[in-house]
PDB file of N, CA and C in Angstrom:
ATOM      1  N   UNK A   1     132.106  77.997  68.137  1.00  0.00           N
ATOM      2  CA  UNK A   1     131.616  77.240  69.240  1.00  0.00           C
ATOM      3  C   UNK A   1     130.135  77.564  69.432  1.00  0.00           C
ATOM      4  N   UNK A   2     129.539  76.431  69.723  1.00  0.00           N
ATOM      5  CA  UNK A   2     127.882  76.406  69.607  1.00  0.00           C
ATOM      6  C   UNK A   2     127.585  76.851  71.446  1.00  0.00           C
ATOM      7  N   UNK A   3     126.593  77.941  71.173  1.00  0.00           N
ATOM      8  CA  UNK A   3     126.150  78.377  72.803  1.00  0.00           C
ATOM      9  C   UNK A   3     125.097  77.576  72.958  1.00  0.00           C
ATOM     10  N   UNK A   4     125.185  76.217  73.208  1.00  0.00           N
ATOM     11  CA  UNK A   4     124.266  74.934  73.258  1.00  0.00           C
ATOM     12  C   UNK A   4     123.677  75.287  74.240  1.00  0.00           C
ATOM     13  N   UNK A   5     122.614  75.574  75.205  1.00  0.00           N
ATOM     14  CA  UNK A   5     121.630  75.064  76.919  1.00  0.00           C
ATOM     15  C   UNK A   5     121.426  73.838  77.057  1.00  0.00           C
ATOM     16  N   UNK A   6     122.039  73.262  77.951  1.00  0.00           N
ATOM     17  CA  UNK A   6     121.293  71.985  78.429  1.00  0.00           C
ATOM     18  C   UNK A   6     120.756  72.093  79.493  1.00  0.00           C
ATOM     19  N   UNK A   7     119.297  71.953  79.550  1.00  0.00           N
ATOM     20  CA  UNK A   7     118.123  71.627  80.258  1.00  0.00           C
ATOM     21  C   UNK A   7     118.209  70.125  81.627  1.00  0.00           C
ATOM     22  N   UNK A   8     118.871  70.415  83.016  1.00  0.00           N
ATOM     23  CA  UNK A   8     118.486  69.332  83.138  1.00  0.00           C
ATOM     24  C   UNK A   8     117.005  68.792  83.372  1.00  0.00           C
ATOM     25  N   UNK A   9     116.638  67.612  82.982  1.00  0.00           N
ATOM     26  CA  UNK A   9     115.252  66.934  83.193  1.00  0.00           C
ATOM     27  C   UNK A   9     115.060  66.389  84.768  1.00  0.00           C
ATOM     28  N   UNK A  10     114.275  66.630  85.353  1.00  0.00           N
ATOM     29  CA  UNK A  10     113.857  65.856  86.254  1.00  0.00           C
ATOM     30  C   UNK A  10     113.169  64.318  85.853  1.00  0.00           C
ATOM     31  N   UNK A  11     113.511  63.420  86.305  1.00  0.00           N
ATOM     32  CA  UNK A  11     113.339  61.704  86.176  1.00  0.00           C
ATOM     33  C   UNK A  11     111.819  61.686  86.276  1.00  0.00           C
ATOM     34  N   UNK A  12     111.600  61.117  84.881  1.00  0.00           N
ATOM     35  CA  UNK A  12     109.616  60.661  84.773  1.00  0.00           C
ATOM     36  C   UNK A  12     108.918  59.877  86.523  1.00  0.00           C
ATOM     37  N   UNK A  13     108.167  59.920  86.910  1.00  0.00           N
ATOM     38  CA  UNK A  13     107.468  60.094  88.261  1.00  0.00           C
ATOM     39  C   UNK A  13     106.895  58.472  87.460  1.00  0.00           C
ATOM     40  N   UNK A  14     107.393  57.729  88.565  1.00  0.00           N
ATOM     41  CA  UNK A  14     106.749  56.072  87.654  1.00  0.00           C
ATOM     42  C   UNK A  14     105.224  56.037  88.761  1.00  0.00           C
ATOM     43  N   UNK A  15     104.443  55.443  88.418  1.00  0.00           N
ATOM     44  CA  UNK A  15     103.248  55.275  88.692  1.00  0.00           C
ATOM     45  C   UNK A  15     103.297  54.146  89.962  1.00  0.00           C
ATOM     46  N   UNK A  16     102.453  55.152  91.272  1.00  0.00           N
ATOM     47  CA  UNK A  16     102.738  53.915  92.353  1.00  0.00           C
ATOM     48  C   UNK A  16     101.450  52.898  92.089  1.00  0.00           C
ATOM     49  N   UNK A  17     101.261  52.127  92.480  1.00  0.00           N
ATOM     50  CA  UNK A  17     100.611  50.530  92.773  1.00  0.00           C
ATOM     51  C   UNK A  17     100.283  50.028  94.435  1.00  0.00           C
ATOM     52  N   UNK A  18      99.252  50.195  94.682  1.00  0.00           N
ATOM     53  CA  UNK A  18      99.181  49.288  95.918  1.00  0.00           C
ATOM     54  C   UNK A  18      98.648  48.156  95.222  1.00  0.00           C
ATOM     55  N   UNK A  19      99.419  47.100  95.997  1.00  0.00           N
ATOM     56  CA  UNK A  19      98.577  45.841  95.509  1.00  0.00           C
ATOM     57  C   UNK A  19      98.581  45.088  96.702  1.00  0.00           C
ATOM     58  N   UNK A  20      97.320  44.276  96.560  1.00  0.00           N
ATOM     59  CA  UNK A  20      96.815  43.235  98.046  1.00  0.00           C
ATOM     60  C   UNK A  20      96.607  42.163  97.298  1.00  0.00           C
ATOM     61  N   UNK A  21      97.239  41.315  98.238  1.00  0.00           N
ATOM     62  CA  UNK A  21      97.261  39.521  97.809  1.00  0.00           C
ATOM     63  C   UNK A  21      97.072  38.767  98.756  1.00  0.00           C
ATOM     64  N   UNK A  22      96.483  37.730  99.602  1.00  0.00           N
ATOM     65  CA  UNK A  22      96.982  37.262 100.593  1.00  0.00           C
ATOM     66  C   UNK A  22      97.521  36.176 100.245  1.00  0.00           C
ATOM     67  N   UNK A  23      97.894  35.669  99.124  1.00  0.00           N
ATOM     68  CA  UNK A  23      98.549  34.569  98.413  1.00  0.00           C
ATOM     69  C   UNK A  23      99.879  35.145  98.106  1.00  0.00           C
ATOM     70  N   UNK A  24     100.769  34.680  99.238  1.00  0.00           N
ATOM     71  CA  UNK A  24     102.330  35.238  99.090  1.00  0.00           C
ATOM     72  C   UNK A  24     103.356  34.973  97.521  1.00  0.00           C
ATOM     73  N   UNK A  25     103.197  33.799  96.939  1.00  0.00           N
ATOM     74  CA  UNK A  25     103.379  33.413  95.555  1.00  0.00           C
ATOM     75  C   UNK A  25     102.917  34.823  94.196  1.00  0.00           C
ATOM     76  N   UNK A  26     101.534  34.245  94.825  1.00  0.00           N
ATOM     77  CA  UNK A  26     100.844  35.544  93.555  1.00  0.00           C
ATOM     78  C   UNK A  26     101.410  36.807  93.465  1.00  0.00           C
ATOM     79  N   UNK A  27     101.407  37.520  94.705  1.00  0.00           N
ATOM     80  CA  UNK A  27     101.633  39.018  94.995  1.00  0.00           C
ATOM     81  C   UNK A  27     103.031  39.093  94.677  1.00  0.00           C
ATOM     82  N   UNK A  28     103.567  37.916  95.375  1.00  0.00           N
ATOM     83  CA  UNK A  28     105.271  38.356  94.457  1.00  0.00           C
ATOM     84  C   UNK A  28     105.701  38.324  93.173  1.00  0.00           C
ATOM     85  N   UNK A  29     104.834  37.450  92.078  1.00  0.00           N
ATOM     86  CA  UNK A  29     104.630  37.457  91.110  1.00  0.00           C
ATOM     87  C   UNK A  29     104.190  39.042  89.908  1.00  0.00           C
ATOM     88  N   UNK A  30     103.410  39.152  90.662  1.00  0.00           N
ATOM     89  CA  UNK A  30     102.541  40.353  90.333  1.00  0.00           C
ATOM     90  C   UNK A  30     103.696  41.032  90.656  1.00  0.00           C
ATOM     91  N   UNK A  31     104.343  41.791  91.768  1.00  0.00           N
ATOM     92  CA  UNK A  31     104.945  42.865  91.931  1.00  0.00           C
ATOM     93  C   UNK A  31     106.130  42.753  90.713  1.00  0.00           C
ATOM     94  N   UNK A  32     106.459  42.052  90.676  1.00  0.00           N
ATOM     95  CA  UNK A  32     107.776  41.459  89.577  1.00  0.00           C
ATOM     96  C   UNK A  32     107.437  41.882  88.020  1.00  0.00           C
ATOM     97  N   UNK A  33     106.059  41.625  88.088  1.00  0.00           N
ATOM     98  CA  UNK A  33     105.652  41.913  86.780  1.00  0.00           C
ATOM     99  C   UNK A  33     105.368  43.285  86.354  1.00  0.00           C
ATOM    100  N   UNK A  34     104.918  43.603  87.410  1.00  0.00           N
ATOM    101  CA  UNK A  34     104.244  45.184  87.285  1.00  0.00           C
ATOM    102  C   UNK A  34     105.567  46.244  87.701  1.00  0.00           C
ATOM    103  N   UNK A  35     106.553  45.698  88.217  1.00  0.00           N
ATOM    104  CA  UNK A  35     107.813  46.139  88.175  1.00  0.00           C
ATOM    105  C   UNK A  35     108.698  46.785  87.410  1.00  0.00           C
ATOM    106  N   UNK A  36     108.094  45.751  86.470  1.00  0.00           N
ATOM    107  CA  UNK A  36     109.440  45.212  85.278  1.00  0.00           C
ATOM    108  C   UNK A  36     108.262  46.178  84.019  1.00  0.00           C
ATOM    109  N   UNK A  37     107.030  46.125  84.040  1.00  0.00           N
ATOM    110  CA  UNK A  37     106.187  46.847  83.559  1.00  0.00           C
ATOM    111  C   UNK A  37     106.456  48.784  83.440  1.00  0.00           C
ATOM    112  N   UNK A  38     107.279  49.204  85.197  1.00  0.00           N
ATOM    113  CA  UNK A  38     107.583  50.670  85.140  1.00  0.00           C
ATOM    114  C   UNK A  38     106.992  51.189  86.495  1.00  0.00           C
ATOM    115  N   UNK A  39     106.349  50.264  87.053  1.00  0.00           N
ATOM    116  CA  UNK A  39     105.386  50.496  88.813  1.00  0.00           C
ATOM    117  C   UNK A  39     106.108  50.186  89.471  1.00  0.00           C
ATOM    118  N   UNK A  40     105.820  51.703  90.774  1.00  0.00           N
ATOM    119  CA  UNK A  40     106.735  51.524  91.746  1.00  0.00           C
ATOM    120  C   UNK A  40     105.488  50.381  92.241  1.00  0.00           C
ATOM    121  N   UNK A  41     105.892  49.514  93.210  1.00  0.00           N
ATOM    122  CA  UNK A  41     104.808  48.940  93.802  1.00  0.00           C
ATOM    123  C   UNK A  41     105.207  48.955  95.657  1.00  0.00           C
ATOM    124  N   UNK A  42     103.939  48.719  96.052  1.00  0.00           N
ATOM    125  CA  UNK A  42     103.975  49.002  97.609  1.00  0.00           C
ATOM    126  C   UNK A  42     102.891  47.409  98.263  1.00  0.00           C
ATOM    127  N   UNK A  43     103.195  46.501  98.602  1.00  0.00           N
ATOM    128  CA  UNK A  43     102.681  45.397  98.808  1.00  0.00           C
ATOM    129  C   UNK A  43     101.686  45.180 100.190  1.00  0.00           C
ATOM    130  N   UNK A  44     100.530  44.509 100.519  1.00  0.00           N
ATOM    131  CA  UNK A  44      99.552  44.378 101.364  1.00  0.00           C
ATOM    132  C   UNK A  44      99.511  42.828 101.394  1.00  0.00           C
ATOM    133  N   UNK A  45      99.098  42.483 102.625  1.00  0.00           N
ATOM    134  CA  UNK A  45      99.190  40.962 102.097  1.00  0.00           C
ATOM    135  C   UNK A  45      97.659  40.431 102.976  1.00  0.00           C
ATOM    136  N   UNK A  46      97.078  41.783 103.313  1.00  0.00           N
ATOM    137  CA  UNK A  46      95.672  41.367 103.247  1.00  0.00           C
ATOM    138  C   UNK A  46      94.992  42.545 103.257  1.00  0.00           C
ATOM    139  N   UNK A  47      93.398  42.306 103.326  1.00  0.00           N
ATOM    140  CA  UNK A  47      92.711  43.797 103.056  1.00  0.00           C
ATOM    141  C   UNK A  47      93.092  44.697 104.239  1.00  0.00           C
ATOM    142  N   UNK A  48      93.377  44.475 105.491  1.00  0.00           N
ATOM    143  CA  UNK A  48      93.320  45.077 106.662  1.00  0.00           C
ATOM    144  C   UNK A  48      94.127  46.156 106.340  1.00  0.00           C
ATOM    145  N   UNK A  49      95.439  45.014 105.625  1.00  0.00           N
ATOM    146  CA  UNK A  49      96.661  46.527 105.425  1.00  0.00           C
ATOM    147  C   UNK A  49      96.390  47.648 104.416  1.00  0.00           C
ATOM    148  N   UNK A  50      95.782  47.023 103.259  1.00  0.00           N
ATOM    149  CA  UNK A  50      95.307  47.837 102.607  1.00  0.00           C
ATOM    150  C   UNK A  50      94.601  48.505 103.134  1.00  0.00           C
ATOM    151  N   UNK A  51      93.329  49.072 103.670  1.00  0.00           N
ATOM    152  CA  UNK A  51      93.080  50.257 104.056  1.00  0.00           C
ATOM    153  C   UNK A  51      93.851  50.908 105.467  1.00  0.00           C
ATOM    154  N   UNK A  52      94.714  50.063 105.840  1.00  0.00           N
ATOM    155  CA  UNK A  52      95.952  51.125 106.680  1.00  0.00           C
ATOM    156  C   UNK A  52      96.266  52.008 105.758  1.00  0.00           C
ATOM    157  N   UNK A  53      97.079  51.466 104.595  1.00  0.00           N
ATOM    158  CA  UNK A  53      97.739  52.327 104.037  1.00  0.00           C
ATOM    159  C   UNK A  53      96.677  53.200 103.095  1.00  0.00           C
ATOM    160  N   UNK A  54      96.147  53.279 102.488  1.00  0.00           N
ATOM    161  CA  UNK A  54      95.327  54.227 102.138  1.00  0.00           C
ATOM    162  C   UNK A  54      94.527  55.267 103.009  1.00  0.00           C
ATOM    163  N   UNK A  55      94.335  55.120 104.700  1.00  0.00           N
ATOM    164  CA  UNK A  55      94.220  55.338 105.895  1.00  0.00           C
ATOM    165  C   UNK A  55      95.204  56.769 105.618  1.00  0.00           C
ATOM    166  N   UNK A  56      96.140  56.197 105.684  1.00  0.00           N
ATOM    167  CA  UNK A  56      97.453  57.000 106.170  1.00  0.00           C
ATOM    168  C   UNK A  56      97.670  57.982 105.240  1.00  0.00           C
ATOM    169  N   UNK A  57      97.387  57.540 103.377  1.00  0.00           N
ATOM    170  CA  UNK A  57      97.648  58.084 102.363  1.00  0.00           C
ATOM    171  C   UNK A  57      96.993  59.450 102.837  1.00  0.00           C
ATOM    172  N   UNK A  58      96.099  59.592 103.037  1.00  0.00           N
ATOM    173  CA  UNK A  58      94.944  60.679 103.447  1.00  0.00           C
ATOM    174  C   UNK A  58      95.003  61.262 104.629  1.00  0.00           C
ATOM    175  N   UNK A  59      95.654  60.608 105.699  1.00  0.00           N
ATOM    176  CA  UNK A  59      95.064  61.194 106.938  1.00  0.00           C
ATOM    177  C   UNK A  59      96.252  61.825 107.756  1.00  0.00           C
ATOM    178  N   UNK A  60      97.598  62.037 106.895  1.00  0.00           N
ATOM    179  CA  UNK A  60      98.688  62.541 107.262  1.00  0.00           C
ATOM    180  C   UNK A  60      99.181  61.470 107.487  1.00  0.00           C
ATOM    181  N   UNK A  61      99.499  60.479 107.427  1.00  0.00           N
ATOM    182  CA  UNK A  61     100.582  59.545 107.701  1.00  0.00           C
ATOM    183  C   UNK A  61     101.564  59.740 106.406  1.00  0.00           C
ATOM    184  N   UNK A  62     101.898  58.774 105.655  1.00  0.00           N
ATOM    185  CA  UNK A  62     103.204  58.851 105.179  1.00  0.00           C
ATOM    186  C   UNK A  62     103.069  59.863 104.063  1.00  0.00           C
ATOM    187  N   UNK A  63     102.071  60.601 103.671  1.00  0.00           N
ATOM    188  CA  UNK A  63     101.833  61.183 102.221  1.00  0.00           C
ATOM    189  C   UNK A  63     101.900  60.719 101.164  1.00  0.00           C
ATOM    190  N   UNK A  64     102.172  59.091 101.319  1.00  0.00           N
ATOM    191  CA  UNK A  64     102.089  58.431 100.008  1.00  0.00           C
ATOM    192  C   UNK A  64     101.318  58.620  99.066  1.00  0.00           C
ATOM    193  N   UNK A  65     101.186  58.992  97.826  1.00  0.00           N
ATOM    194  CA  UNK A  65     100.003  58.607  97.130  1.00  0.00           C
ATOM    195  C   UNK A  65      99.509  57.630  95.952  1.00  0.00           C
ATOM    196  N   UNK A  66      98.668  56.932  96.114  1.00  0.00           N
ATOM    197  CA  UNK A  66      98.622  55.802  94.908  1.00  0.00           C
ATOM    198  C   UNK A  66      97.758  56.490  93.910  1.00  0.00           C
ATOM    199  N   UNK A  67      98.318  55.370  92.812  1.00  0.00           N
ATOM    200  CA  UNK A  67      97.761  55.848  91.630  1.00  0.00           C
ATOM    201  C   UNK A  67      96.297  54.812  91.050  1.00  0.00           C
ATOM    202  N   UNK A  68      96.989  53.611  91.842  1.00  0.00           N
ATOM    203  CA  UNK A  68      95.959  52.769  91.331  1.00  0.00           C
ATOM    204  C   UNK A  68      96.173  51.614  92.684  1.00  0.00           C
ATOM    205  N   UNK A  69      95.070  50.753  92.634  1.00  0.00           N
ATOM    206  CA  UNK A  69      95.330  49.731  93.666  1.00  0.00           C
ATOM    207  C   UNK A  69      94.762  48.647  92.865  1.00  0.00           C
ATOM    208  N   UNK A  70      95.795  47.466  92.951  1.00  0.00           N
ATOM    209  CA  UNK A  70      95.129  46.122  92.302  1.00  0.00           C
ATOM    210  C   UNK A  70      94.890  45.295  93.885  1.00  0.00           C
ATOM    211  N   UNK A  71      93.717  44.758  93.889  1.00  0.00           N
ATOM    212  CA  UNK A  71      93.427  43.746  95.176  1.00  0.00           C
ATOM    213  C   UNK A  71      92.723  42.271  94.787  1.00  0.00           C
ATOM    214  N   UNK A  72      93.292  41.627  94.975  1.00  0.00           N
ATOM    215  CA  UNK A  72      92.528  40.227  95.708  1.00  0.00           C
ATOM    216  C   UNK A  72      91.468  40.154  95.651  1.00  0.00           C
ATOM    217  N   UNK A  73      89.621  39.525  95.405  1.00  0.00           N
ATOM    218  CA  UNK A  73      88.894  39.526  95.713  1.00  0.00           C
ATOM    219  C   UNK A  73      88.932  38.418  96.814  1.00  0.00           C
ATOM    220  N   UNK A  74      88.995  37.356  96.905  1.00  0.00           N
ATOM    221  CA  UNK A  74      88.662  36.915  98.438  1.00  0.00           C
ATOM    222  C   UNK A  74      90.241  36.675  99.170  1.00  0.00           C
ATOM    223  N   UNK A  75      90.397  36.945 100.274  1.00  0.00           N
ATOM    224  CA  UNK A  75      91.034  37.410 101.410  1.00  0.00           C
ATOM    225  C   UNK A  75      90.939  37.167 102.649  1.00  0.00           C
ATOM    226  N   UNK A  76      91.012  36.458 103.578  1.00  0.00           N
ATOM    227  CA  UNK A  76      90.283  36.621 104.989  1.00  0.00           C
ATOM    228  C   UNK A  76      90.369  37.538 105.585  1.00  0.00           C
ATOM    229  N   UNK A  77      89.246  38.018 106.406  1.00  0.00           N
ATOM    230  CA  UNK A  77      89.040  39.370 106.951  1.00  0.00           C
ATOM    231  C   UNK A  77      88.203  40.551 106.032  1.00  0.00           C
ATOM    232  N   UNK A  78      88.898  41.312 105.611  1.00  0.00           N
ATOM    233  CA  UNK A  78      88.683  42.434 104.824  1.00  0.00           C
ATOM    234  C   UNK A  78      88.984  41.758 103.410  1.00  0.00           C
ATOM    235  N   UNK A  79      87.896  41.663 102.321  1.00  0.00           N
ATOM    236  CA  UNK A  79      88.035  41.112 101.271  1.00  0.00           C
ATOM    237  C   UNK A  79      88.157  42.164 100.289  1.00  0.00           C
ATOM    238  N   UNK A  80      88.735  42.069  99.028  1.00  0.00           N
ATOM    239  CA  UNK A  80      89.060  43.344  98.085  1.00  0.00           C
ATOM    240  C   UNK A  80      87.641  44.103  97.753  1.00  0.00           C
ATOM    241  N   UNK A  81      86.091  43.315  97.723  1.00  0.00           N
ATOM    242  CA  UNK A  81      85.369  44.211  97.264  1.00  0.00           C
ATOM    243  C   UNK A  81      84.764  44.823  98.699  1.00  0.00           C
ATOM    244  N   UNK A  82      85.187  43.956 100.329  1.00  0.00           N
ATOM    245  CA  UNK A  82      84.858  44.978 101.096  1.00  0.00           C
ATOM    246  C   UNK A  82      85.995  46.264 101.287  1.00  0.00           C
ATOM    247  N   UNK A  83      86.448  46.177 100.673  1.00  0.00           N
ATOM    248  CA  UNK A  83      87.647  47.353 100.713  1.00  0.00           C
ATOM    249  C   UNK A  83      87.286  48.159  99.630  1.00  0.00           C
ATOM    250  N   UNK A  84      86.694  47.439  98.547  1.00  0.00           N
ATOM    251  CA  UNK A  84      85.957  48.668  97.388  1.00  0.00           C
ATOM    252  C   UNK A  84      85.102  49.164  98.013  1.00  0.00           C
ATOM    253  N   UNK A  85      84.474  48.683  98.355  1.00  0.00           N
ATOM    254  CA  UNK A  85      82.780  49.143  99.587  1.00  0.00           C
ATOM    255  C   UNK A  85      82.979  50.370 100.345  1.00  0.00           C
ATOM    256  N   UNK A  86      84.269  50.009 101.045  1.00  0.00           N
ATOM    257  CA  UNK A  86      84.695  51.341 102.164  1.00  0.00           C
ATOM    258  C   UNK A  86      85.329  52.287 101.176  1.00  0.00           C
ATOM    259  N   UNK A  87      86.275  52.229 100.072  1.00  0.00           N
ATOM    260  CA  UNK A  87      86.352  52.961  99.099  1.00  0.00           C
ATOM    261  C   UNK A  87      85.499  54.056  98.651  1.00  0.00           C
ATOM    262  N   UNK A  88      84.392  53.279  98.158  1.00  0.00           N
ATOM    263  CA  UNK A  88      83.301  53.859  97.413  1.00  0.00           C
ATOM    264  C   UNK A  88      82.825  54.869  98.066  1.00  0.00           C
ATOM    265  N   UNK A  89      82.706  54.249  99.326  1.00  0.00           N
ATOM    266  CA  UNK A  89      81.743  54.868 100.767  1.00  0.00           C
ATOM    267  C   UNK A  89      82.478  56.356 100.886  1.00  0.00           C
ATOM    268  N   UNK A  90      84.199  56.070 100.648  1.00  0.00           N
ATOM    269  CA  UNK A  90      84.879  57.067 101.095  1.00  0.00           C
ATOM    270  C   UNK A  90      85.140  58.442 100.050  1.00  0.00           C
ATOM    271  N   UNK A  91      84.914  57.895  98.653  1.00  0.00           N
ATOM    272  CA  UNK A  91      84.804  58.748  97.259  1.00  0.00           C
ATOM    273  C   UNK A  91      86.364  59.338  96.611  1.00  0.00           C
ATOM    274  N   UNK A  92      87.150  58.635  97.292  1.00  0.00           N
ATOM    275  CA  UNK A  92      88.642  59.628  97.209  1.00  0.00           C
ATOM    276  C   UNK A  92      89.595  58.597  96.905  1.00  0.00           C
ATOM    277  N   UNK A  93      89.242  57.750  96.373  1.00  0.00           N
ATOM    278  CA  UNK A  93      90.412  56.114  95.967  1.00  0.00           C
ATOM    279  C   UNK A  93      90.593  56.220  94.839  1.00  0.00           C
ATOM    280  N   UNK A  94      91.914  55.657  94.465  1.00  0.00           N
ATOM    281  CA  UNK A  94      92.297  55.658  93.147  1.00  0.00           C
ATOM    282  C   UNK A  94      91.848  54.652  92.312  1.00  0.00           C
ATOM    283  N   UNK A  95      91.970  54.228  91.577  1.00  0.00           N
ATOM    284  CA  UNK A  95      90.878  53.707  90.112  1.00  0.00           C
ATOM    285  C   UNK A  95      91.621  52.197  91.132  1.00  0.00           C
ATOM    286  N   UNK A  96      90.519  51.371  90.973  1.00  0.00           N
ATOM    287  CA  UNK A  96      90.601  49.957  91.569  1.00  0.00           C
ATOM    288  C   UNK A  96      90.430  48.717  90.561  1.00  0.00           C
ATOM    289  N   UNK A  97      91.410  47.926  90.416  1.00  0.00           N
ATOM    290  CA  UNK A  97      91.139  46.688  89.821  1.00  0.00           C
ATOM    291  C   UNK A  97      90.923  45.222  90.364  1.00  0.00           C
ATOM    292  N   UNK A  98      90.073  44.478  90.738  1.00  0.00           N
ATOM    293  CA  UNK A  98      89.997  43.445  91.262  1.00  0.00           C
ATOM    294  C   UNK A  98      90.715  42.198  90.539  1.00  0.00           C
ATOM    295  N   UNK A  99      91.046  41.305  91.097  1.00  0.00           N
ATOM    296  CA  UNK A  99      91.248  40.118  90.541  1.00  0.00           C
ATOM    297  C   UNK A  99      90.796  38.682  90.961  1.00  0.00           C
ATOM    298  N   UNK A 100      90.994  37.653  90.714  1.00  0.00           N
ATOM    299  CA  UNK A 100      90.705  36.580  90.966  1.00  0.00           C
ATOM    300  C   UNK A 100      90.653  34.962  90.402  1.00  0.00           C
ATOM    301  N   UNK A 101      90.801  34.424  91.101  1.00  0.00           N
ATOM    302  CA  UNK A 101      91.149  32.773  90.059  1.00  0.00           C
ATOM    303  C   UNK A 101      89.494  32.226  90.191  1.00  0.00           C
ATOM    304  N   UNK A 102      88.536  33.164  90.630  1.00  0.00           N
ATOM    305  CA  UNK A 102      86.851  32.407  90.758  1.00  0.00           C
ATOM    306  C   UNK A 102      85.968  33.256  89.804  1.00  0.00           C
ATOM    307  N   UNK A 103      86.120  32.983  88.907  1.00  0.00           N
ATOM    308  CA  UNK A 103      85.094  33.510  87.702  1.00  0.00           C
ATOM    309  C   UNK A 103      83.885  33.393  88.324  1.00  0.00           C
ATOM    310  N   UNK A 104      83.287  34.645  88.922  1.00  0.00           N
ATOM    311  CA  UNK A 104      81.719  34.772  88.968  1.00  0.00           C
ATOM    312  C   UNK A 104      80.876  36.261  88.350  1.00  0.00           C
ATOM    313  N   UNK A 105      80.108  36.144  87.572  1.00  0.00           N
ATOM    314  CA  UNK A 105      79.546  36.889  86.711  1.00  0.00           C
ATOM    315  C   UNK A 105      78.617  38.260  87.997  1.00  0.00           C
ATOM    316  N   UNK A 106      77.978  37.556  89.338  1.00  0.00           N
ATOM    317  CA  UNK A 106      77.449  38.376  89.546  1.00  0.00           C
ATOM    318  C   UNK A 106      78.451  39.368  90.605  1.00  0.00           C
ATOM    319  N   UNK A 107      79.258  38.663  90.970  1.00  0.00           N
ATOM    320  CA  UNK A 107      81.037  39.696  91.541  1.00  0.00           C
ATOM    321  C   UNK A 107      81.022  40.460  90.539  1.00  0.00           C
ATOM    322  N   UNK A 108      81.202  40.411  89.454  1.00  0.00           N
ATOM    323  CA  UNK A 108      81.950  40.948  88.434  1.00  0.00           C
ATOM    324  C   UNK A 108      81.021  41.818  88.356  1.00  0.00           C
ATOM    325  N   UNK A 109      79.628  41.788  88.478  1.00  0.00           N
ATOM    326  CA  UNK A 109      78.117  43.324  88.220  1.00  0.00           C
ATOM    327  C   UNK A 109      78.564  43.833  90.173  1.00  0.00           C
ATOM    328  N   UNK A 110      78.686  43.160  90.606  1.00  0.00           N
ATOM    329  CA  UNK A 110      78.608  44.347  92.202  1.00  0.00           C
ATOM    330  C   UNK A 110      79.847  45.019  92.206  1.00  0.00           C
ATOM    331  N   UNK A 111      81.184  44.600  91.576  1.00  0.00           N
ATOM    332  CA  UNK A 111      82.219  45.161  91.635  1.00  0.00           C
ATOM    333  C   UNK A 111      82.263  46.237  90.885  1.00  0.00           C
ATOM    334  N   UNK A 112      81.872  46.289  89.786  1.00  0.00           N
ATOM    335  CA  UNK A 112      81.501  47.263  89.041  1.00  0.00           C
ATOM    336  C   UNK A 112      80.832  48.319  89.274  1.00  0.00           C
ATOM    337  N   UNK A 113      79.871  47.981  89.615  1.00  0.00           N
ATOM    338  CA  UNK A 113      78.722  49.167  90.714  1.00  0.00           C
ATOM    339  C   UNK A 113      79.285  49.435  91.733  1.00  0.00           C
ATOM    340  N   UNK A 114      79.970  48.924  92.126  1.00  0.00           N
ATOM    341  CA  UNK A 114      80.877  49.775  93.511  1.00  0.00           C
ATOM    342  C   UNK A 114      82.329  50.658  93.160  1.00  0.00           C
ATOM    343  N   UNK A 115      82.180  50.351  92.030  1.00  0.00           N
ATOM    344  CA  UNK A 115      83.460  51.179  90.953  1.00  0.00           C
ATOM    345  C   UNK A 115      84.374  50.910  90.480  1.00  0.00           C
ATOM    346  N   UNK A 116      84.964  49.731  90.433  1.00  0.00           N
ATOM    347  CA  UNK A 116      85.747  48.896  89.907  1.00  0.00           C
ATOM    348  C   UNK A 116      86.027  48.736  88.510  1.00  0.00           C
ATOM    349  N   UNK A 117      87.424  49.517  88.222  1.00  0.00           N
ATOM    350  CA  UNK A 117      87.305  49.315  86.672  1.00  0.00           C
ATOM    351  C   UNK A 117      87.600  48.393  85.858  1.00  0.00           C
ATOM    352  N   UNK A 118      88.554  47.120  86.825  1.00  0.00           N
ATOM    353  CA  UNK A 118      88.079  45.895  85.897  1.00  0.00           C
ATOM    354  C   UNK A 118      87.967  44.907  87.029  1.00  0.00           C
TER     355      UNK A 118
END
């Protein structure tokens, strides 16, 4: 008889996601995808909420922590690159990806300079 050890594993830690949409279609789309991808995801459905919850990530509220945040560039209210802005401002955000259905070249140079990795 074999003196086998089995090791139990603790379950791989899936990568959280904030994502902001204010286009209810899109964002459910997206979460589905990025789901099915291996992301836990945590949904915003405009910029406001998004920096609640990143608010909170930090300031003792839920201890959540993200790994990455995909946002919206235009939004009413709080738009995804004014939420990179306060980001930037703040130095402690997780890697940010913008998106958008408005191809503009000079978004795409300020987003970048405000830290945006795609």
């Amino acid at each position: 008889m074999s003196d086998a050890s089995t090791t139990a594993t603790a379950p791989a830690r899936r990568p959280h996601l904030l994502l902001a949409d204010d286009d209810y279609e899109m964002r459910k789309l997206l979460r589905w995808s990025l789901e099915h991808a291996g992301y836990r995801v945590t949904e915003c459905p405009d910029g406001h909420t998004l920096l609640k919850k990143l608010e909170a990530e930090t300031g003792g509220g839920d201890g959540e922590r993200y790994d990455l945040i995909v946002t919206d560039v235009r939004m009413p209210g709080v738009t995804g690159t004014e939420a990179l802005r306060q980001g930037w401002l703040r130095g402690d955000w997780p890697p940010v990806i913008l998106i958008t259905a408005f191809p503009d070249p000079e978004l795409r140079e300020r987003a970048l300079r405000l830290g945006a990795q795609a």
